[in-house]
Structure formats: C-alpha cells, structure tokens
Protein backbone atom coordinates (compact mmCIF):
# COMPACT_ATOMS: atom_id res chain seq x y z
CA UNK A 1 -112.56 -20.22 62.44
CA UNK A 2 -110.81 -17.42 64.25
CA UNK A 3 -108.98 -14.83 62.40
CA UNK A 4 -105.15 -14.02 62.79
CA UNK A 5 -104.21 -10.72 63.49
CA UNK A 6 -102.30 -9.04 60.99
CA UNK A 7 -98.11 -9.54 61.45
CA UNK A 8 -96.60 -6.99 63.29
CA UNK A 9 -94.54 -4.04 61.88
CA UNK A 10 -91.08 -3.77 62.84
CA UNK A 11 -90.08 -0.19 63.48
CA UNK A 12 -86.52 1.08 63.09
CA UNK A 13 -87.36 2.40 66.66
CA UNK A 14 -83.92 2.01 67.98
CA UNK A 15 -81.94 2.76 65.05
CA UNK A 16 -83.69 6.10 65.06
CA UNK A 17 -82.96 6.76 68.94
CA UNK A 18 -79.37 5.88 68.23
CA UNK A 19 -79.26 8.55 65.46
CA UNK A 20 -80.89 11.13 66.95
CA UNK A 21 -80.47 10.98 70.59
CA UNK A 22 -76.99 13.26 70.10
CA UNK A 23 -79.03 15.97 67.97
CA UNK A 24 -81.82 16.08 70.38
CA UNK A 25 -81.55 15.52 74.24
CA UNK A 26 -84.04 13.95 75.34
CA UNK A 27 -85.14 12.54 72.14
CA UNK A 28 -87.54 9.58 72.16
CA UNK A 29 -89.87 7.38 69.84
CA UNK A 30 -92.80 5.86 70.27
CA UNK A 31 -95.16 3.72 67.54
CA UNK A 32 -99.30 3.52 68.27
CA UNK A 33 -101.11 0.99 66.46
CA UNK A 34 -103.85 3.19 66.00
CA UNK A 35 -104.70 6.69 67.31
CA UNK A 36 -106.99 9.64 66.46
CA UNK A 37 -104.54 12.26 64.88
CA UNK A 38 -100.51 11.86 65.53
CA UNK A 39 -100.44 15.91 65.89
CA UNK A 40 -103.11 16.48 68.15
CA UNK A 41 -101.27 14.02 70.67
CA UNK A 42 -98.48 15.66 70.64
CA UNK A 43 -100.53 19.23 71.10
CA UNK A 44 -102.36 17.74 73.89
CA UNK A 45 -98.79 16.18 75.87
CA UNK A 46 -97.10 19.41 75.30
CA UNK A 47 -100.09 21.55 76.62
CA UNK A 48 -100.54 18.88 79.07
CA UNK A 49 -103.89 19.65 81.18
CA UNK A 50 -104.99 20.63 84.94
CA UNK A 51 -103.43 17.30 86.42
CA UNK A 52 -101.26 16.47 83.88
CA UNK A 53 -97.66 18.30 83.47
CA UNK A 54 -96.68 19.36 79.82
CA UNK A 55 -94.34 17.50 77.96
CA UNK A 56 -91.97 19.69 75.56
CA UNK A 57 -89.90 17.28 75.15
CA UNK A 58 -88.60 16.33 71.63
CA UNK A 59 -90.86 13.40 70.42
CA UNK A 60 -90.97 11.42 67.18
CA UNK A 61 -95.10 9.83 67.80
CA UNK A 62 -95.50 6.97 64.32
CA UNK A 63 -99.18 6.08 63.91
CA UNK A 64 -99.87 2.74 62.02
CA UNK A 65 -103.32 4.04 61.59
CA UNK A 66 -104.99 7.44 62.53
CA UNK A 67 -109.00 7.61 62.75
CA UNK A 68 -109.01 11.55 62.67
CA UNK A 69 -105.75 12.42 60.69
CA UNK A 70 -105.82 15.89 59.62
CA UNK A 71 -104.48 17.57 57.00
CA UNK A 72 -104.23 21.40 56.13
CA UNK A 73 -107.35 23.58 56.77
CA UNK A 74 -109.11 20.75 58.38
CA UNK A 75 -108.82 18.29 55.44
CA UNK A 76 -108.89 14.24 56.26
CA UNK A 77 -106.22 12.44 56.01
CA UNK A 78 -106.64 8.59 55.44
CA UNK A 79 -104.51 6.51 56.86
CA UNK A 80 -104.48 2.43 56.77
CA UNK A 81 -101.94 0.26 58.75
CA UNK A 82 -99.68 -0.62 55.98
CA UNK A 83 -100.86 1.25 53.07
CA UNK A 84 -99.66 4.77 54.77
CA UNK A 85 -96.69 5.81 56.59
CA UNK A 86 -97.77 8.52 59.26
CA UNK A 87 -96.32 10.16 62.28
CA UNK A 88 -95.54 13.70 63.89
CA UNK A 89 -91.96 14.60 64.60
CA UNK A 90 -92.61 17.80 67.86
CA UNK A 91 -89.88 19.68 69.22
CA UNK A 92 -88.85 22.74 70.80
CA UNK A 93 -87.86 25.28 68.28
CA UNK A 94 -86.84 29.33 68.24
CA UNK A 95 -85.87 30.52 64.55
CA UNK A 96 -86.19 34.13 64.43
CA UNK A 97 -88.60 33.83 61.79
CA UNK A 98 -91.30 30.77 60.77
CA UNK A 99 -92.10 31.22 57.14
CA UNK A 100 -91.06 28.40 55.07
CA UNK A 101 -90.89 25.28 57.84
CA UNK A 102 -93.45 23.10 55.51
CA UNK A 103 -91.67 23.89 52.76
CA UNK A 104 -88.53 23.07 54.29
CA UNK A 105 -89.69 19.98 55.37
CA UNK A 106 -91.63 18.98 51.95
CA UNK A 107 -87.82 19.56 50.28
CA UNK A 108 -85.97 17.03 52.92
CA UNK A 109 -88.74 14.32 53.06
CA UNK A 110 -88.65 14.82 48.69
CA UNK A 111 -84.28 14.92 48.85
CA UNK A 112 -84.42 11.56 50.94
CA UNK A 113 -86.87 9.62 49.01
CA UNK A 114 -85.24 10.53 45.51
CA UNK A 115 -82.16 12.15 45.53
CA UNK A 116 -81.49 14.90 42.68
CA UNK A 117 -78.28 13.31 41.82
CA UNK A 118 -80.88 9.97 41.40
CA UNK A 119 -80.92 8.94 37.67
CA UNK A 120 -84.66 7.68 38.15
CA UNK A 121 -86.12 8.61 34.65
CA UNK A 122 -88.79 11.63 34.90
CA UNK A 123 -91.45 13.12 32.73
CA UNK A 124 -89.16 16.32 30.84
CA UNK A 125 -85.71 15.19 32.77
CA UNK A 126 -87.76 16.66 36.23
CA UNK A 127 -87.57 15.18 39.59
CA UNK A 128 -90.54 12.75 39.69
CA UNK A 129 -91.40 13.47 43.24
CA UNK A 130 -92.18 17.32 43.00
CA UNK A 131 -93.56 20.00 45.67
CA UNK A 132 -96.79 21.60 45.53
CA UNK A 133 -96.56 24.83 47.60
CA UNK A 134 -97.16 24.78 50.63
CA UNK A 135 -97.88 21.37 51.78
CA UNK A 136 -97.61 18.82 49.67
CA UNK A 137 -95.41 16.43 47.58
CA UNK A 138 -96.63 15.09 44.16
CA UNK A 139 -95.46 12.22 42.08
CA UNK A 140 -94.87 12.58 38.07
CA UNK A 141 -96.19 9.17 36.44
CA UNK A 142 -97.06 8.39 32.94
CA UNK A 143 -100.39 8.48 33.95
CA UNK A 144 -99.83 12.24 35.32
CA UNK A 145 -99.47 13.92 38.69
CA UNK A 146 -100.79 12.37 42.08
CA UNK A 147 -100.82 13.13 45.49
CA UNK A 148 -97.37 11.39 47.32
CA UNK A 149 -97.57 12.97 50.73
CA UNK A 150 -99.28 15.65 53.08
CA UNK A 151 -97.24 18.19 55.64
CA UNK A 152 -98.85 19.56 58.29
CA UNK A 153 -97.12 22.63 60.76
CA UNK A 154 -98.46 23.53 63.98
CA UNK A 155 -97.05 25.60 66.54
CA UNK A 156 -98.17 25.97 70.71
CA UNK A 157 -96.61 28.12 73.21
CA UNK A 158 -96.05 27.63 77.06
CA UNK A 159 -94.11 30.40 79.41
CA UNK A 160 -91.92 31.34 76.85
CA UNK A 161 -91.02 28.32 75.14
CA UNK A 162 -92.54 27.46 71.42
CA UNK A 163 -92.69 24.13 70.26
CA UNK A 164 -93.53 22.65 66.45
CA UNK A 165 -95.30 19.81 65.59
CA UNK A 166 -94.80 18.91 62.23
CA UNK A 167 -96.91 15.62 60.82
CA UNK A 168 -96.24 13.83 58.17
CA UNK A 169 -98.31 11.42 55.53
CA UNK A 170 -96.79 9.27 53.03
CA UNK A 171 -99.10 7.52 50.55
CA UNK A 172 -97.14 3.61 50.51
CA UNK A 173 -100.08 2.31 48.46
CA UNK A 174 -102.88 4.17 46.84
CA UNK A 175 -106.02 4.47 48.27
CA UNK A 176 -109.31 4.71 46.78
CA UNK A 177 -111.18 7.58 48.19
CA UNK A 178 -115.40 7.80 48.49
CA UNK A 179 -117.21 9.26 46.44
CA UNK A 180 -118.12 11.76 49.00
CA UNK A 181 -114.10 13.30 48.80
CA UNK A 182 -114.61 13.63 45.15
CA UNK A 183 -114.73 17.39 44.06
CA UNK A 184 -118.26 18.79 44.49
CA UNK A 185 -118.30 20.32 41.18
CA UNK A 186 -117.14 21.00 37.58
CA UNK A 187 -115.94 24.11 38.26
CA UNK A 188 -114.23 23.07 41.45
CA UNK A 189 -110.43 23.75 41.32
CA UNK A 190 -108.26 21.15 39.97
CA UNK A 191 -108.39 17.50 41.62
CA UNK A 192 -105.24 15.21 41.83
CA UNK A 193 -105.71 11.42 42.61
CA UNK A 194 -103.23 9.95 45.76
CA UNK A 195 -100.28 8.60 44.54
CA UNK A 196 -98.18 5.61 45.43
CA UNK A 197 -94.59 5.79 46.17
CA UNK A 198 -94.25 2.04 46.04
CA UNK A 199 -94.57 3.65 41.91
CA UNK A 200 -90.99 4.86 42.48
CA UNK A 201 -89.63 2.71 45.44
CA UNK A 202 -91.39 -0.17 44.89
CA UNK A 203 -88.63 -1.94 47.49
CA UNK A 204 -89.27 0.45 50.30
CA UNK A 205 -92.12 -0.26 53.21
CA UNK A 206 -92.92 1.81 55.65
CA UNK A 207 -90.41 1.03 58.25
CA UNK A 208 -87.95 1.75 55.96
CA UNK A 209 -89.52 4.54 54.51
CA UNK A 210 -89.95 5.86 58.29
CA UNK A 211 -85.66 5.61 58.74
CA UNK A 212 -84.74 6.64 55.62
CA UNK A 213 -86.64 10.30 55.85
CA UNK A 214 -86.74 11.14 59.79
CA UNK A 215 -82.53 11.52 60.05
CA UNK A 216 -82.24 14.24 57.28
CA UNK A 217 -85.75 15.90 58.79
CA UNK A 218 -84.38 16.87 62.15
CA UNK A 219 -81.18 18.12 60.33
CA UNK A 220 -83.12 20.25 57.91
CA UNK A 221 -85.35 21.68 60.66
CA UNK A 222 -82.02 22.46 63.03
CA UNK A 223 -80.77 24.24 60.20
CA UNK A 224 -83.91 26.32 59.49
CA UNK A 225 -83.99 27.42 62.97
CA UNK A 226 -80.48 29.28 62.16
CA UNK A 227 -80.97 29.94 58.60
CA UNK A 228 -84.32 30.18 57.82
CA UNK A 229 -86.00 28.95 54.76
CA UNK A 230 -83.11 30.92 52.06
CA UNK A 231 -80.96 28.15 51.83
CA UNK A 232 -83.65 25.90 50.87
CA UNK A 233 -85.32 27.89 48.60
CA UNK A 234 -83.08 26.68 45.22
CA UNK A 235 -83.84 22.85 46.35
CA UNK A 236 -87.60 23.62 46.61
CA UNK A 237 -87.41 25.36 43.26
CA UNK A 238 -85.93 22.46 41.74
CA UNK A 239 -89.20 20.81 42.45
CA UNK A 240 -91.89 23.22 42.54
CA UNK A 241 -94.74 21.74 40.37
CA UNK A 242 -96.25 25.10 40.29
CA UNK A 243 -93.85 27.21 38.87
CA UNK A 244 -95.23 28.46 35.72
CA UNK A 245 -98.32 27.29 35.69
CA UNK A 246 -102.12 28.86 36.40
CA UNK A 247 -103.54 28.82 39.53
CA UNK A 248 -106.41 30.57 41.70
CA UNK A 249 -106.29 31.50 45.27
CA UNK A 250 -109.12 30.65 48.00
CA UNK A 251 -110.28 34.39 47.40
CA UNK A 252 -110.61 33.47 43.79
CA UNK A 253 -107.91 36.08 42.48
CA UNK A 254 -106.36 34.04 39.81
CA UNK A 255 -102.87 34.11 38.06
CA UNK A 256 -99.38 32.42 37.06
CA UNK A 257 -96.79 30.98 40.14
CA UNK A 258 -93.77 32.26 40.05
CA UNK A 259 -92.17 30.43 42.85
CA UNK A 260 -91.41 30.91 46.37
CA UNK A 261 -89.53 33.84 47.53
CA UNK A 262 -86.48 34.30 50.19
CA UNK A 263 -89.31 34.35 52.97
CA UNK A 264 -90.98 31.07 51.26
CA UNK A 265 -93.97 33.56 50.42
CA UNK A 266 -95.60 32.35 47.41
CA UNK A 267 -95.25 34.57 43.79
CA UNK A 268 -98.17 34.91 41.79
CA UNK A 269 -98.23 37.52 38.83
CA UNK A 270 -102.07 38.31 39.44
CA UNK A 271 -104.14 40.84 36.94
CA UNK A 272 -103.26 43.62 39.96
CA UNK A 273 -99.16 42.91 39.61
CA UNK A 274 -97.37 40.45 41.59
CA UNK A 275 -98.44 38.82 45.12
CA UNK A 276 -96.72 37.50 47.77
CA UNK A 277 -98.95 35.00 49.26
CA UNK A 278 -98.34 33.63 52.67
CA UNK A 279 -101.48 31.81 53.89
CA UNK A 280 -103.99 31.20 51.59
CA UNK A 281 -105.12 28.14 50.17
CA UNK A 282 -103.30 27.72 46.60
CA UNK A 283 -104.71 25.56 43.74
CA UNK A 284 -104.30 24.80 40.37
CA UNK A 285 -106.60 25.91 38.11
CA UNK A 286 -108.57 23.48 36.24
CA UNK A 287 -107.85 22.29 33.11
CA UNK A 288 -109.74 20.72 30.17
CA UNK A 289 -108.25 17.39 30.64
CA UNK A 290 -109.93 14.39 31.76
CA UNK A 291 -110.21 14.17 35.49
CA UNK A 292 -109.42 10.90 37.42
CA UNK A 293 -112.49 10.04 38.81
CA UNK A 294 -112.35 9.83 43.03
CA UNK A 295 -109.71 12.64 42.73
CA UNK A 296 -109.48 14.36 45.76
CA UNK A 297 -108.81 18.92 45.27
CA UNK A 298 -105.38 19.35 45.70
C-alpha cells in the first residue's frame, strides 16, 4: 500500500500580492514546503554570494515546515506543516532609530489576531493574547499562560542600504516538546508551555491566519520607520504580560517590570534604582506553582 501525500495548502498568495504590491514595489511571495530557517534565506538572497547578485528586494518567504528555525539567541523553533504558521516578511528599511521593531511587530501580529475592541472573554477583563517583552506573544487560558508566537529581528547591510528581516512563528496547534527542551533545572527561570491559538480562533488555519496578520504588519512597520516605536508603545502596554510582575535578567540582577519606555527599552526597578534594558535576555522569575511538565524557558 502506498501512502498519499498529505493535501496541499492553499496560500492566500495572490490576495496578499494584490494588497501589498501598491505599499511595496516590487513586492513578491513565495511558499516552500520545507526549508532550513525562513530568515536565513532571506539573509543569504539579500547578501547574495561571489556569483550570485543580492536581492533587496521586498520579500514575504512562508515556510510550511523549517528544519533549523531559529528563534532569539539561537533558540529552536519547531515548526510542523500544519501545526505552525511560519514565514519571514524582509524589506528595505531606514527609520532613524531601531529600538522597538519586535515589539512593534509583536503589537500588530497580537491587534490582528484579537482585536482590543474584541469582546473575547479574558482572565481579569485582559487581552488573552498578551506580549512578553521583547519577542514573544502569550496566550491567557484557564489553564494559565502559554507560548502563542515567536518574533525574530535581524538586520544586514550592503553599500548603504539596510534591510530587516523579521520572522515570524505562530503556534496553530500545540506541540509537545522533548524532554531534552525541558528546563535543565529547578532553579531555572520560569518555563511556559506552547500555546495554541486554534484555543482562541479555533476557525482560523494557517492560510488564513497567514492573510489576516501580514496586511496590518507591513503597515505597522512603514509607520515605525517614520515614527518609531512611541506610537505603539500604549498598544504594547495594553498587553504587556510583564508589567508588574518579578523578573531576572540573563546577568541575574533581579527586579519588578515596569514596562517599556518611549525608546521600547525595557523598565525594571532593580535593588540599584531603575534600568533601562535594551538587549538582554528577560525572564520571569520562578514561582512556586506547579510547572507544566515539557515547558520550554520563556
């Protein structure tokens, strides 16, 4: 008996072009049934190589699976046709000043999936999809907080002109992780289990996932290249899962978040005063409760 291959995915391909094309000349989209890491194709066609030209033009790349996704600091991304939406949106960009771009894009890929205005019940009368500086979007459940989604930024430069690669994952359908991504130790920071948006949008696939989110992305990126991360930073408070609460830095200073500044620093009233933290890792700081077993640290 031969197996059948699994039914292919239709991609809002066009529909996307047709929206976009006017925002972004040159704009075009392109779906891989399987590939090593979404952003470091795009990195290698825009740095191109010795025989090969580079490409800077505006790109939306949509991996049905990755084999090497990455996510910040090196971390693995899974990714299984169906189960995960993933893909890297790259484009030229020049705002006078970077900080704030995942953040940015964590707030339009949160606004598009549930709506503040949305009357979706949430834990406390809180959005249930919140944002975990500086990278990440978690879901509010009965059951408690899991990971939704990953962002990661990237930048590369070539005579003059700097382009962004920003890669996204979206979590359709849990997966179970291994053992061997399971926090090495008690005292390890906090873990948080991946999520499922099919949870809150249980009538959304990834197709329609992919069209509903990439439209208001580009918009929200255009405008931070003018206006910087400011005007966002009132949306991203309304979901900052943070705020308030304890966390410890990679250095192991520890203290309480106070949200995200003008610049999209992060606040954190240490021992020593108050921080602005721009780069290092964030997480929250354990807790006594019970921790899902094959969490993954947030």
């Amino acid at each position: 008996m031969t197996s059948s291959s699994p039914s292919p995915i239709r991609w809002p391909a066009e529909a996307l072009w047709e929206a976009l094309a006017p925002l972004l000349p040159g704009f075009t989209v392109e779906v891989l049934p399987e590939i090593d890491s979404s952003n470091t194709e795009l990195m290698r066609r825009f740095r191109g190589s010795p025989t090969v030209e580079p490409r800077p033009e505006p790109l939306l790349l949509v991996a049905e699976q990755q084999t090497a996704g990455r996510g910040r600091l090196g971390r693995q991304w899974q990714s299984r046709r169906g189960d995960s939406l993933t893909f890297s949106l790259g484009l030229p960009l020049a705002p006078a000043d970077w900080s704030g771009l995942s953040l940015v894009a964590g707030v339009s890929v949160a606004d598009s999936l549930e709506p503040l205005t949305s009357s979706q019940p949430s834990p406390g009368g809180k959005p249930r999809i919140g944002l975990k500086w500086p990278n990440d979007l978690w879901l509010s459940t009965p059951q408690g907080e899991s990971k939704l989604a990953g962002i990661l930024v990237e930048t590369a430069s070539w005579e003059g002109l700097r382009y962004v690669v920003i890669g996204i994952g979206i979590n359709i359908r849990a997966v179970a992780l291994d053992a061997a991504q399971a926090p090495a130790a008690p005292s390890a920071p906090a873990a948080i289990p991946p999520g499922s948006l099919l949870a809150l949008l249980p009538e959304l696939d990834a197709p329609a996932v992919l069209l509903r989110v990439i439209p208001p992305l580009v918009q929200a990126v255009q405008a931070f290249e003018r206006f910087g991360f400011a005007p966002f930073q009132a949306r991203f408070a309304a979901r900052d899962v943070l705020a308030g609460r304890a966390v410890q830095l990679s250095d192991g200073t520890t203290g309480t978040a106070h949200g995200a500044g003008e610049n999209g620093a992060l606040l954190v009233h240490t021992a020593a005063g108050m921080k602005e933290i721009t780069s290092s890792e964030v997480s929250v700081r354990p807790v006594a409760a019970h921790t899902p077993q094959g969490a993954r640290p947030c």
